[in-house]
N, C-alpha and C. Protein backbone atom coordinates (compact mmCIF):
# COMPACT_ATOMS: atom_id res chain seq x y z
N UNK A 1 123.83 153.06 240.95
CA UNK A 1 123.71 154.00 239.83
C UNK A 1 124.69 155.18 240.05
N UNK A 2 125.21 155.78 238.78
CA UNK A 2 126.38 156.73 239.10
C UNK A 2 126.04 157.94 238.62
N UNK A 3 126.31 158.57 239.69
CA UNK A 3 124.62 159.94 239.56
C UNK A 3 125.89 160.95 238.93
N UNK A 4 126.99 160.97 239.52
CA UNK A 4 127.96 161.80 238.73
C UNK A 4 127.60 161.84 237.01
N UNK A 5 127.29 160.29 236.84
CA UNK A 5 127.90 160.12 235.36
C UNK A 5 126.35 160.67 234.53
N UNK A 6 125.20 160.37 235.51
CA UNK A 6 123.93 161.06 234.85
C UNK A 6 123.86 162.32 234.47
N UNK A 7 124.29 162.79 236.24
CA UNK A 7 124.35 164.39 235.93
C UNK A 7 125.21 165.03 234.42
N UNK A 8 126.10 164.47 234.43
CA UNK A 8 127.26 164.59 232.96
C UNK A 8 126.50 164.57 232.28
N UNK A 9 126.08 163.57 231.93
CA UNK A 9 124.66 163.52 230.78
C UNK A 9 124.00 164.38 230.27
N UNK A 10 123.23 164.83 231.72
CA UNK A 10 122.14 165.98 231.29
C UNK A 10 122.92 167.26 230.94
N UNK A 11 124.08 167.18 231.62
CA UNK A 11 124.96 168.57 231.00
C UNK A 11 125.42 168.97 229.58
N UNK A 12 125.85 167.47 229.32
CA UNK A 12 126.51 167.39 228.07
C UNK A 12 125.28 167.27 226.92
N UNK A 13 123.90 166.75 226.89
CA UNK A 13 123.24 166.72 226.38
C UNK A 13 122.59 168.61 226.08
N UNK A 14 122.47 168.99 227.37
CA UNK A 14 122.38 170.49 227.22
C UNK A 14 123.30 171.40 226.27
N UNK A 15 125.06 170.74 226.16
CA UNK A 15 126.02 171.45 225.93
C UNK A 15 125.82 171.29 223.95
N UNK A 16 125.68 169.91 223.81
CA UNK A 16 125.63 169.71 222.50
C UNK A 16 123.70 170.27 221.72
N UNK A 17 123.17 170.24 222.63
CA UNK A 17 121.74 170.80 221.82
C UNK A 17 121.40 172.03 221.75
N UNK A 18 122.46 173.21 222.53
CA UNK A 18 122.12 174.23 222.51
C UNK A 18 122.84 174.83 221.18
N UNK A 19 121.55 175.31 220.14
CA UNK A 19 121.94 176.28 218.74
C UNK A 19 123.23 177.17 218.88
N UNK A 20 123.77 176.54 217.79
CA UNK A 20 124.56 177.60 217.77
C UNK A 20 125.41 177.25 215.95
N UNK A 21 126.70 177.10 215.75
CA UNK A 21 127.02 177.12 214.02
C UNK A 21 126.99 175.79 213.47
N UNK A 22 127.10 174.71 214.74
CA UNK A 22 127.02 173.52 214.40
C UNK A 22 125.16 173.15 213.80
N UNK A 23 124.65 173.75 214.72
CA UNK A 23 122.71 173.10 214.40
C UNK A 23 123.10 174.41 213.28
N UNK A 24 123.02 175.37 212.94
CA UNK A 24 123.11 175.96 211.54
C UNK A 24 123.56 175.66 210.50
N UNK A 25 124.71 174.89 210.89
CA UNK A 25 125.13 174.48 209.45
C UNK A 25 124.45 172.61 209.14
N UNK A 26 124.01 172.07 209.96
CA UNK A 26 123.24 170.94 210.31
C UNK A 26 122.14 171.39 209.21
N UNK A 27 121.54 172.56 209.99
CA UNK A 27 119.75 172.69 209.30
C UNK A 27 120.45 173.36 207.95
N UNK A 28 120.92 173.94 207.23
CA UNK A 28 121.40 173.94 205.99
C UNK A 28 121.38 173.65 204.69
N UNK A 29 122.57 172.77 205.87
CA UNK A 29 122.94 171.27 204.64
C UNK A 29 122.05 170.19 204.34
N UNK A 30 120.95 170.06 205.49
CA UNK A 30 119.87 169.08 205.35
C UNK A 30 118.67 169.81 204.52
N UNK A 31 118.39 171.30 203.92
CA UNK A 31 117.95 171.79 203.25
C UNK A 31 117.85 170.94 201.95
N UNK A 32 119.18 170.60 201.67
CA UNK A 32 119.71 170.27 200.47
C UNK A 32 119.36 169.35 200.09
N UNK A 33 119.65 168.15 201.30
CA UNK A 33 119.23 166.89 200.69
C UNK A 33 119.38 165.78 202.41
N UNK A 34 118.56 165.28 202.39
CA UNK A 34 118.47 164.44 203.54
C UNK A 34 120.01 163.53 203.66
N UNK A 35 120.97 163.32 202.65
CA UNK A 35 122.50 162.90 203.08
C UNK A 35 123.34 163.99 203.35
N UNK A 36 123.20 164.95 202.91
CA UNK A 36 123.83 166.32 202.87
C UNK A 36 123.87 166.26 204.69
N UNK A 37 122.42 166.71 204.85
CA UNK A 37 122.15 166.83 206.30
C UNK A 37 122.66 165.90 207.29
N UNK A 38 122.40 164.78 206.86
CA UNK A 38 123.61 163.68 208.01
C UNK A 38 124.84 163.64 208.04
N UNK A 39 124.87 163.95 206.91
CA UNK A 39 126.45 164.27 206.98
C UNK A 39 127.44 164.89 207.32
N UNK A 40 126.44 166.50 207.53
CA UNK A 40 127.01 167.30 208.03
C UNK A 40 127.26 167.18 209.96
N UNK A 41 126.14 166.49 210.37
CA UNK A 41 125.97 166.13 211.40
C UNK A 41 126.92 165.15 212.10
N UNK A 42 127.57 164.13 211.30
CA UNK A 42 128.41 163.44 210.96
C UNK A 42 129.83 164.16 211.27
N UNK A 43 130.08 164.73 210.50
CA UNK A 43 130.94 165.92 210.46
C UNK A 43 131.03 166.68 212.09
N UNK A 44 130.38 167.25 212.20
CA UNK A 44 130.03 167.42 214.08
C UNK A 44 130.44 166.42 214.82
N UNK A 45 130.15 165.09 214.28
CA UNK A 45 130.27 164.76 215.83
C UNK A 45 131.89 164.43 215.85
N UNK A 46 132.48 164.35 214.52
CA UNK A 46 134.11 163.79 214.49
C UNK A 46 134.48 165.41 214.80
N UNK A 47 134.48 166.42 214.65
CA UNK A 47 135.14 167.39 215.19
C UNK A 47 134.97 167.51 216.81
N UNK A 48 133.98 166.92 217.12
CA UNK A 48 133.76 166.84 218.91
C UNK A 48 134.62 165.58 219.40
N UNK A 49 134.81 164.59 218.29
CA UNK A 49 135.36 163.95 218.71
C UNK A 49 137.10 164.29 218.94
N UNK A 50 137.48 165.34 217.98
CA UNK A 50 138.61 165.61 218.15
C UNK A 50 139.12 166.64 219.13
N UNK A 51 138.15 167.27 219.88
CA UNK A 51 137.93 167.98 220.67
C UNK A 51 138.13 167.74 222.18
N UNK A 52 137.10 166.44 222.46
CA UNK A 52 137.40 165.11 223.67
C UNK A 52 138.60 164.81 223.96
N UNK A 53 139.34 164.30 222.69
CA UNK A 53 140.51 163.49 222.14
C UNK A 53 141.72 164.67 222.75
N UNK A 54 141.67 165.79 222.70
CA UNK A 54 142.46 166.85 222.93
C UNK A 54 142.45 166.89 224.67
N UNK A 55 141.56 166.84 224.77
CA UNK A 55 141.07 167.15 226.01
C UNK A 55 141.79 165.79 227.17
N UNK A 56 141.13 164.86 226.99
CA UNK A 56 141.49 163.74 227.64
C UNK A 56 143.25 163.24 227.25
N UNK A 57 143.90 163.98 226.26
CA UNK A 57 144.97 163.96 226.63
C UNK A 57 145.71 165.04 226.95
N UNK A 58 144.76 165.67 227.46
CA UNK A 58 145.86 167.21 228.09
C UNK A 58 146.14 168.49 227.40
N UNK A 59 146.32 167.82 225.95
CA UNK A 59 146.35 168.97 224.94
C UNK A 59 146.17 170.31 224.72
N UNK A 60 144.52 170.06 225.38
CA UNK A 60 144.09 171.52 225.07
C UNK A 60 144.39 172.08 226.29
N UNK A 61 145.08 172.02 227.48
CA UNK A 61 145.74 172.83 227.97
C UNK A 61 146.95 173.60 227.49
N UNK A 62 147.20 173.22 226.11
CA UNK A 62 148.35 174.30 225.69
C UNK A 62 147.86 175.24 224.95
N UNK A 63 146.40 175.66 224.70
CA UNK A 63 145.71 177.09 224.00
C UNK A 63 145.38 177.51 225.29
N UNK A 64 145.58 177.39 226.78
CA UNK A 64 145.60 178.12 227.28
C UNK A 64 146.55 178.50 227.70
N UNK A 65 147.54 177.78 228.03
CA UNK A 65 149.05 178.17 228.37
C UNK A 65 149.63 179.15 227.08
N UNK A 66 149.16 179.14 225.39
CA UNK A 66 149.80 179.84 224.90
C UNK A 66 148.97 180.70 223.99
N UNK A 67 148.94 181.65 224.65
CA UNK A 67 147.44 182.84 223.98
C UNK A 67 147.75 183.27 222.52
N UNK A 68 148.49 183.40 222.08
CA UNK A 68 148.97 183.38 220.92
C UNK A 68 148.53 182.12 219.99
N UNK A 69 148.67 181.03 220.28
CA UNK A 69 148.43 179.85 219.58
C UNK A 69 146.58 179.73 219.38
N UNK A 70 146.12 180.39 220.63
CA UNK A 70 144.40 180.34 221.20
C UNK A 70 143.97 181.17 219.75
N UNK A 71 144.60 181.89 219.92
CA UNK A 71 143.95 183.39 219.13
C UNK A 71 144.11 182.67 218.01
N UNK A 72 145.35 182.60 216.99
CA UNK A 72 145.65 182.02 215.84
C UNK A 72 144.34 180.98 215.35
N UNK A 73 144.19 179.64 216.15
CA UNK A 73 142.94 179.23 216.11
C UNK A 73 141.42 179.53 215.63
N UNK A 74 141.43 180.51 216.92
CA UNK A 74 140.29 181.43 217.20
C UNK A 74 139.79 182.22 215.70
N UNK A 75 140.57 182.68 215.11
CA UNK A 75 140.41 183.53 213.88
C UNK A 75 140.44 182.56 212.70
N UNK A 76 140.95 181.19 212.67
CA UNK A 76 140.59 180.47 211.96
C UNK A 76 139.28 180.28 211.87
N UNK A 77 138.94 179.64 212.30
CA UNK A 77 137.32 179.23 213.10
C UNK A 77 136.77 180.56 212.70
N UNK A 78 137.07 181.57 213.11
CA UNK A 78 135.49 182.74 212.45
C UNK A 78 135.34 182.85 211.67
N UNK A 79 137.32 182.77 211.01
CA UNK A 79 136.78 183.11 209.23
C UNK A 79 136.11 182.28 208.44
N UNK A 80 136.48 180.97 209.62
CA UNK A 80 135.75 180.21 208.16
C UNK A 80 134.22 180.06 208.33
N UNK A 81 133.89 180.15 209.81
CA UNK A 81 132.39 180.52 210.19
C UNK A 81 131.65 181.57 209.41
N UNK A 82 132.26 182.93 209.36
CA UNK A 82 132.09 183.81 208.42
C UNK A 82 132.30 183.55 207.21
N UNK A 83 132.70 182.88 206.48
CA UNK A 83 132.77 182.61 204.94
C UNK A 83 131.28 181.50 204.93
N UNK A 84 131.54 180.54 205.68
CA UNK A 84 129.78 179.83 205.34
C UNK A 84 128.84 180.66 205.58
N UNK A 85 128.76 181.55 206.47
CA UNK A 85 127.83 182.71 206.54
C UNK A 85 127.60 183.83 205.31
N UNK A 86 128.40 184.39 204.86
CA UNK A 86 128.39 185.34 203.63
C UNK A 86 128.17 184.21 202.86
N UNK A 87 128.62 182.81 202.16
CA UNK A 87 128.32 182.08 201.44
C UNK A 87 127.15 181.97 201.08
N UNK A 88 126.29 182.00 202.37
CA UNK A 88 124.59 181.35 202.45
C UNK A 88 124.08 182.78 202.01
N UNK A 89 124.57 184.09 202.70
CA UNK A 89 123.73 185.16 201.83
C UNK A 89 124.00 185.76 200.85
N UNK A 90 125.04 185.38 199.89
CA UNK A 90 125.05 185.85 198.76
C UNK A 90 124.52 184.41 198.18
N UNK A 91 124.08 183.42 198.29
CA UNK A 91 123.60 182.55 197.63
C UNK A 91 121.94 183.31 197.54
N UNK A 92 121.09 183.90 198.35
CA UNK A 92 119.88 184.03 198.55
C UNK A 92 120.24 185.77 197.41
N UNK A 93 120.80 186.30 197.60
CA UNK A 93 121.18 187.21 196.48
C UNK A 93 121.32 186.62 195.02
N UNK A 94 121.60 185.27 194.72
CA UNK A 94 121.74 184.85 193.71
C UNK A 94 120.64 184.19 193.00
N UNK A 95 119.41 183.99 193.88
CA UNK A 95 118.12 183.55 193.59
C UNK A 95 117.71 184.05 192.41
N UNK A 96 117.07 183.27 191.83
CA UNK A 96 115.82 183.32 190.61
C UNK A 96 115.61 184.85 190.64
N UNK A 97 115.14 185.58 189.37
CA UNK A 97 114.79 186.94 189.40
C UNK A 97 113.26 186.72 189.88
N UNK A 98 112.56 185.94 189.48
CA UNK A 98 111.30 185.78 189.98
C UNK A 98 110.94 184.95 191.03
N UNK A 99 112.10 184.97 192.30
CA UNK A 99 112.03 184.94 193.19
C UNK A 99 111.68 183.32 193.83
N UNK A 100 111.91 182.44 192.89
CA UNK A 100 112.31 181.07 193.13
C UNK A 100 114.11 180.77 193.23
N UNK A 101 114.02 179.78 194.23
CA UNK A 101 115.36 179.52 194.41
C UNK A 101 116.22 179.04 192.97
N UNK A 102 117.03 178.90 192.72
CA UNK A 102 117.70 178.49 191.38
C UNK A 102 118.05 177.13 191.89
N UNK A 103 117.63 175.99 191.84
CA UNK A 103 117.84 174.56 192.35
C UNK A 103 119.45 174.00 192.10
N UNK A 104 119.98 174.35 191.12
CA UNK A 104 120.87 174.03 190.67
C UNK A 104 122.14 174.72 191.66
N UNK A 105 121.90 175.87 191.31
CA UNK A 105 123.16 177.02 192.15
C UNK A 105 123.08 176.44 193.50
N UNK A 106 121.57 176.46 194.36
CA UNK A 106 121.75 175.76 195.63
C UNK A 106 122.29 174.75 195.88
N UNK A 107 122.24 173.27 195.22
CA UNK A 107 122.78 172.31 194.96
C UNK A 107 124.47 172.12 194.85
N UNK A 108 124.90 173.17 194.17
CA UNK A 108 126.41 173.42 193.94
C UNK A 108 126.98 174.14 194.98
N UNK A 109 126.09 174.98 195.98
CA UNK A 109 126.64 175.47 197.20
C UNK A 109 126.57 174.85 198.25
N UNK A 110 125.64 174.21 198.95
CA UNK A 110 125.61 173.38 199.68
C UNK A 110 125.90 172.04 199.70
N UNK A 111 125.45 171.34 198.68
CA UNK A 111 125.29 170.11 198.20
C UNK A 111 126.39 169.27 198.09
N UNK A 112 126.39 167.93 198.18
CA UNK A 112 127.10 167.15 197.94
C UNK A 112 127.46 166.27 199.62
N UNK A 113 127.70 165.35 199.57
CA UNK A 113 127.97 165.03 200.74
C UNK A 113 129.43 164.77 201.26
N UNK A 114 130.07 165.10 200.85
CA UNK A 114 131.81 165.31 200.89
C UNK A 114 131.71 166.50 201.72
N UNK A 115 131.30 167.25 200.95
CA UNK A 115 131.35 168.88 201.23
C UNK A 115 131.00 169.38 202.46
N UNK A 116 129.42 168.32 202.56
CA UNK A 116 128.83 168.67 203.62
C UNK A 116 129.44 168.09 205.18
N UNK A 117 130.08 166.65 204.84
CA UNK A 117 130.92 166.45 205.67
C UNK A 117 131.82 167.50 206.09
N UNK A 118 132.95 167.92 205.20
CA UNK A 118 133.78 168.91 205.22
C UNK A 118 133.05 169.84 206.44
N UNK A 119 132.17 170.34 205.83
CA UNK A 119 131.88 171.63 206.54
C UNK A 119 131.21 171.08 208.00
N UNK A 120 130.60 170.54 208.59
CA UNK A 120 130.19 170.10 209.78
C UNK A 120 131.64 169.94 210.83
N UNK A 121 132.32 169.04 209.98
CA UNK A 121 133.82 168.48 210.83
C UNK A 121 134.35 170.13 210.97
N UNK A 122 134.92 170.68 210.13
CA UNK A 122 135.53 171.83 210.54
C UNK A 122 134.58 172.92 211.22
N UNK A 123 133.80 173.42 210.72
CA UNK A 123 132.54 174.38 212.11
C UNK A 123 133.28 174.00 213.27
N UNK A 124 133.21 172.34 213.79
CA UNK A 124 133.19 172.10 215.19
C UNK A 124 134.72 171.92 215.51
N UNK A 125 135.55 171.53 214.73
CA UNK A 125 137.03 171.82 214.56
C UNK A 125 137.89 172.46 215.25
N UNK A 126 137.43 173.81 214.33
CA UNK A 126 137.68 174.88 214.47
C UNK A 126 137.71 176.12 215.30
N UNK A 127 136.64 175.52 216.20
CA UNK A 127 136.10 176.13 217.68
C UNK A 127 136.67 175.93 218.95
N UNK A 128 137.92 177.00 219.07
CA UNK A 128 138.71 177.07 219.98
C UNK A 128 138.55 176.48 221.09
N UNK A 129 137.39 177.34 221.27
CA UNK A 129 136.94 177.18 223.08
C UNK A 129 136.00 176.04 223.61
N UNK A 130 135.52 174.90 222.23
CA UNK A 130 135.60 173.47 222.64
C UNK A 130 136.30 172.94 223.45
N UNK A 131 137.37 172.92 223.08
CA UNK A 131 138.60 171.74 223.88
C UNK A 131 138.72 172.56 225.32
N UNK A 132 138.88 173.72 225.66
CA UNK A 132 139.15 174.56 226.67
C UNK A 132 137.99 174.70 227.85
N UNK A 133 136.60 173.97 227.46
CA UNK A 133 135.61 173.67 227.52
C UNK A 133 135.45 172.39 228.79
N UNK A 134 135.92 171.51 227.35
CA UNK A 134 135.92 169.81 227.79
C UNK A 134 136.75 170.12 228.65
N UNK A 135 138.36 170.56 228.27
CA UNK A 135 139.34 170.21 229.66
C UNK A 135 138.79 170.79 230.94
N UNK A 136 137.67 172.14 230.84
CA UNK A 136 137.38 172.59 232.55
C UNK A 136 136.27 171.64 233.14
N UNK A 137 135.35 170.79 232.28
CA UNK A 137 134.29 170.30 232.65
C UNK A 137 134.95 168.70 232.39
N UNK A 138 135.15 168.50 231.78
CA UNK A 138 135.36 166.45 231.99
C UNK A 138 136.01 166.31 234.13
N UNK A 139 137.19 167.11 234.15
CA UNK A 139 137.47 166.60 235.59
C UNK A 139 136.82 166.86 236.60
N UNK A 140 135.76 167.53 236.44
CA UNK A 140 134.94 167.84 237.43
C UNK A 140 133.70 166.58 237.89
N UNK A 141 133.80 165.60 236.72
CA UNK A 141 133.01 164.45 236.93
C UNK A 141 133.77 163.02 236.80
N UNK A 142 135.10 163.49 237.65
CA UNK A 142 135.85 161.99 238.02
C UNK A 142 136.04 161.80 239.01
N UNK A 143 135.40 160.85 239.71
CA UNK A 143 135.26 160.85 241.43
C UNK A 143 136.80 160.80 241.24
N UNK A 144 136.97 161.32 243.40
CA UNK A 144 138.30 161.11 243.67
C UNK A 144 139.00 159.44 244.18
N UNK A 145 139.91 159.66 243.47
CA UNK A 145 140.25 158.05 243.98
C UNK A 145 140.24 156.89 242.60
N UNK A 146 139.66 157.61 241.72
CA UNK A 146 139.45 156.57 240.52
C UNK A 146 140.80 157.60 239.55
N UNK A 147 141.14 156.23 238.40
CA UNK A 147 142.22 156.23 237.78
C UNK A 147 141.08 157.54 236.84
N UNK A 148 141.62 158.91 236.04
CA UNK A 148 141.13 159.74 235.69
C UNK A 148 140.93 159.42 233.84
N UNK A 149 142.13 158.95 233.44
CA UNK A 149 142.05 158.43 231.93
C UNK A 149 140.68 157.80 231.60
N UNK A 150 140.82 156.50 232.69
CA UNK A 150 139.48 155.80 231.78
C UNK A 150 138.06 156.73 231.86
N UNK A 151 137.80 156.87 232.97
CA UNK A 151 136.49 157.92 233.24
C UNK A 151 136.45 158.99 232.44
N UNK A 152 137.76 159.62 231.82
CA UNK A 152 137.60 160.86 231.16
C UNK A 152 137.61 160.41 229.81
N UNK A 153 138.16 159.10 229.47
CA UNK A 153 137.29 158.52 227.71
C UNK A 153 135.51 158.04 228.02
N UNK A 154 135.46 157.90 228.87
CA UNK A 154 134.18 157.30 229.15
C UNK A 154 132.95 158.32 228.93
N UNK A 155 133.75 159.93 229.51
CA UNK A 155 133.00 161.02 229.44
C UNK A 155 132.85 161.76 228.39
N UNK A 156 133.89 161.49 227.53
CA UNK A 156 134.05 161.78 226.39
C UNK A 156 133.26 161.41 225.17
N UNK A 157 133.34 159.90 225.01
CA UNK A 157 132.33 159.14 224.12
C UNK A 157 131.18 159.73 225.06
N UNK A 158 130.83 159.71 225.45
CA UNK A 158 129.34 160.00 225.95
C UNK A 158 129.03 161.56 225.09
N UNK A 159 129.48 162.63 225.04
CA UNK A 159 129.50 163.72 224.20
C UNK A 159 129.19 163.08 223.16
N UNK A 160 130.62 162.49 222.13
CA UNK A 160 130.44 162.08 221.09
C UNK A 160 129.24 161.56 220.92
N UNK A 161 128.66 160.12 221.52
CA UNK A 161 127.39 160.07 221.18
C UNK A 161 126.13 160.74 221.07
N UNK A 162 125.70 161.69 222.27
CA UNK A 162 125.06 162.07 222.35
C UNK A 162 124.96 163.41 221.13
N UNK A 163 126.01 163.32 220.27
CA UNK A 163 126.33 164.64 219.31
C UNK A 163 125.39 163.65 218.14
N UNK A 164 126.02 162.58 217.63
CA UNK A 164 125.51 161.27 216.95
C UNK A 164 124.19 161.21 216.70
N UNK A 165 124.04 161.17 218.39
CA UNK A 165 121.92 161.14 218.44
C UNK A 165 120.88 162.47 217.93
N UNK A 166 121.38 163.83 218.20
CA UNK A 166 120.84 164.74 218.05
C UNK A 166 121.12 165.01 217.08
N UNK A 167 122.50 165.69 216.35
CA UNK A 167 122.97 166.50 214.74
C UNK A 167 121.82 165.62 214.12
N UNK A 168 122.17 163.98 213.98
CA UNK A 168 121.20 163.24 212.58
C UNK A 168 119.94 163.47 212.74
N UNK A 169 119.33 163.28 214.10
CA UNK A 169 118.05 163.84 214.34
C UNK A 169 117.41 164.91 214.00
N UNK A 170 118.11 166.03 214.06
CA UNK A 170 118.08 167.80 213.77
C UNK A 170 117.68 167.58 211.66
N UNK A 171 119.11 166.63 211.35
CA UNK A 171 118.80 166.57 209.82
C UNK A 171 117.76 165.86 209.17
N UNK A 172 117.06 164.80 209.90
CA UNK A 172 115.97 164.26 209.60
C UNK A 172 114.88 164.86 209.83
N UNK A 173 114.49 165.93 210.61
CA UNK A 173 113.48 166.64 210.74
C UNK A 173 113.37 168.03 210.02
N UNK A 174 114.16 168.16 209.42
CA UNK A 174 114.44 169.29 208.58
C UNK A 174 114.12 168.94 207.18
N UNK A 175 114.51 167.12 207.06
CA UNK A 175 114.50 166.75 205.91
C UNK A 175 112.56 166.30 206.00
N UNK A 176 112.59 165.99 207.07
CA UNK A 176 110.98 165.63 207.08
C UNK A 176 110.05 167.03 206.88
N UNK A 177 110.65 167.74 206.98
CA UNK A 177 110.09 169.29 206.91
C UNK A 177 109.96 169.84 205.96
N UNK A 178 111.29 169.26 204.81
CA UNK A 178 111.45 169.73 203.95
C UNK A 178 110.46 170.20 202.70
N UNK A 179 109.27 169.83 202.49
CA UNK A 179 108.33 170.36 201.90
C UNK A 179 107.85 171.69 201.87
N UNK A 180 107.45 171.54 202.99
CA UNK A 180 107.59 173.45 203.54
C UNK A 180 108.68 174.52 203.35
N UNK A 181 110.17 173.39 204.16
CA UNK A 181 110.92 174.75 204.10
C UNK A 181 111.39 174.90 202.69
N UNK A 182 111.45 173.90 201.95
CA UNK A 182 111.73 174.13 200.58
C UNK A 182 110.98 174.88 199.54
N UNK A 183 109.81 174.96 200.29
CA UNK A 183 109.32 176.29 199.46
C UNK A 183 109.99 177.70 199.14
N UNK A 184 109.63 178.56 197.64
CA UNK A 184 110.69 179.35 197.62
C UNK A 184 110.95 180.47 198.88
N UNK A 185 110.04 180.99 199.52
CA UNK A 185 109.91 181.96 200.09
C UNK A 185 110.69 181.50 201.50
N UNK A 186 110.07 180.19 202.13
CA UNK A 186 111.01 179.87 203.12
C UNK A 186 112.01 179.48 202.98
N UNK A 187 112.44 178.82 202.12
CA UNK A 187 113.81 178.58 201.59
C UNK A 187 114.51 179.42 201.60
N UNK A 188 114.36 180.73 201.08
CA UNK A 188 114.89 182.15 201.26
C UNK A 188 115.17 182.67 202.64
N UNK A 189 114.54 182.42 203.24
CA UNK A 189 114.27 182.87 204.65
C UNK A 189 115.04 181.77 205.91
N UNK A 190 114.75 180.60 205.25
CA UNK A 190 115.84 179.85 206.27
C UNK A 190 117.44 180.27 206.01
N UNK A 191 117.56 180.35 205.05
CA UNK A 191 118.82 180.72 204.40
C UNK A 191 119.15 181.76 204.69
N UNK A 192 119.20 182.81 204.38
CA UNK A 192 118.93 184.13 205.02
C UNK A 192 118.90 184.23 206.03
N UNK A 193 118.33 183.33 207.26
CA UNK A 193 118.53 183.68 208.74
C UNK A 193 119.90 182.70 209.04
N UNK A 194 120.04 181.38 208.59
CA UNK A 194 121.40 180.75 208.83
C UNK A 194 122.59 181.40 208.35
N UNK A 195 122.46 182.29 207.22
CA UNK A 195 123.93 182.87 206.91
C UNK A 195 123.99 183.93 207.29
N UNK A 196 123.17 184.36 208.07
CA UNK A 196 122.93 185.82 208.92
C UNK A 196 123.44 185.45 210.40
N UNK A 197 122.93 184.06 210.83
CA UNK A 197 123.49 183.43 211.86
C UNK A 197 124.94 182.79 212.38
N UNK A 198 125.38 182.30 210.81
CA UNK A 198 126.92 181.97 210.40
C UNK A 198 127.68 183.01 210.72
N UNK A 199 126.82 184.33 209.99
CA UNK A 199 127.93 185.54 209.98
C UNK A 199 128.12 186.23 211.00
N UNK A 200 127.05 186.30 212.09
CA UNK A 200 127.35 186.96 213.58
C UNK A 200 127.94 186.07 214.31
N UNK A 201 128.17 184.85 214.03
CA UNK A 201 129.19 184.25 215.21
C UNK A 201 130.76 184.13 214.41
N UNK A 202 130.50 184.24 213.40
CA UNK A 202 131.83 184.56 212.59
C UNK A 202 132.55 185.52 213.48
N UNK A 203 131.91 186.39 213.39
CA UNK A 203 132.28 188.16 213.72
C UNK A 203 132.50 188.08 215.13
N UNK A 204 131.62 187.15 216.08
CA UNK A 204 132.17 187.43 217.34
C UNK A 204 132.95 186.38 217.64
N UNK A 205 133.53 185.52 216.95
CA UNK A 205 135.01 184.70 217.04
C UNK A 205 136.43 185.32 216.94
N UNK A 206 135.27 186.63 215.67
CA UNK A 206 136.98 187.10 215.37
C UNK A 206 137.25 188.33 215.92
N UNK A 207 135.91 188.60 216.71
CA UNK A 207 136.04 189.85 217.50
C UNK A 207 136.88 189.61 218.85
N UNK A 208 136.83 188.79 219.85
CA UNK A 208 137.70 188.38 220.64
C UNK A 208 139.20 188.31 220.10
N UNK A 209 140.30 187.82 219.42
CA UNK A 209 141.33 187.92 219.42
C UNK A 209 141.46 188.85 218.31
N UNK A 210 141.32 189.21 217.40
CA UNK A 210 141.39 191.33 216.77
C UNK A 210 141.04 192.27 217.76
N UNK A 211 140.09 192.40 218.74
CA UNK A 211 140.31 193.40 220.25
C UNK A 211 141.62 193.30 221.00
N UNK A 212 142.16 191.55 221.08
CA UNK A 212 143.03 191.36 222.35
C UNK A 212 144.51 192.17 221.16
N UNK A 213 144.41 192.18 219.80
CA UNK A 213 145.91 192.68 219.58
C UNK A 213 146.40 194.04 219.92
């Protein structure tokens, strides 16, 4: 048994389940509609996949070699973190006067499963310090003596999957939930805390390279 490759496991399983814009924009979009929600999840795991993909070929060692290029990135990624964030709370500003959600308006903001793709793939995309991530942690779990390529696709899909297993999971229980949270008041309130959540990691994406100028 290859305790290296377990330990990876439990790391990478830790790395992908811990909340953050990806499970926000996950629980969301699965608000919307139980495809919305996989999809977006979907969306996650191909931006992790492009992330790996960077990684295992070296790539993302050039956002660290060129801080300029990091940053450029970096401010991509918040703004657009920050735009799904203000998105979600001026949508809850746009609610029913009598304080039901407007089904329709929600539907046209979140909704659709293109969209929701869209937005999952880029969230995780867009997140600089993914790839900069993978490249410090994949070589740390390739014994010495073994060819490093194959072990570091090997370590890679293993992320990817394990992104696969959890995002759809996250959207099916949200969607199984959905009775509740779709009520107006929580509906308001999930929303309201995810685009409140969108918008503070927006801000501290783009707070790191606007300090460094």
């Amino acid at each position: 048994m290859d305790a290296q490759l377990i330990a990876f496991t439990g790391v990478a399983a830790g790395m992908v389940a811990m909340p953050g814009a990806d499970f926000t924009v996950v629980v969301r979009n699965a608000l919307a509609s139980r495809r919305s929600g996989v999809a977006s999840a979907v969306g996650v795991a191909g931006g992790l996949l492009v992330h790996t993909a960077l990684a295992v070929a070296g790539l993302a060692a050039v956002l660290v070699a060129v801080p300029a290029l990091f940053r450029a990135i970096q401010l991509l990624g918040g703004a657009y973190i920050l735009y799904l964030g203000c998105r979600a709370l001026l949508s809850v500003r746009a609610s029913a006067p009598e304080g039901r959600p407007d089904a329709e308006r929600e539907k046209k903001a979140v909704g659709g499963v293109g969209r929701s793709l869209r937005q999952g793939f880029l969230t995780n995309a867009l997140n600089p310090k993914a790839p900069v991530l993978f490249l410090s942690l994949l070589p740390q779990f390739v014994p010495e003596g073994r060819p490093p390529l194959p072990r570091t696709l090997l370590l890679a899909m293993i992320v990817v999957v394990l992104a696969l297993l959890w995002f759809p999971a996250v959207a099916l229980l949200v969607d199984r939930l959905g009775p509740w949270l779709r009520r107006p008041r929580a509906a308001r309130t999930v929303e309201a805390v995810s685009g409140g959540a969108l918008a503070v990691l927006g801000l501290i994406l783009l707070a790191g390279p606007l300090g460094a100028v």
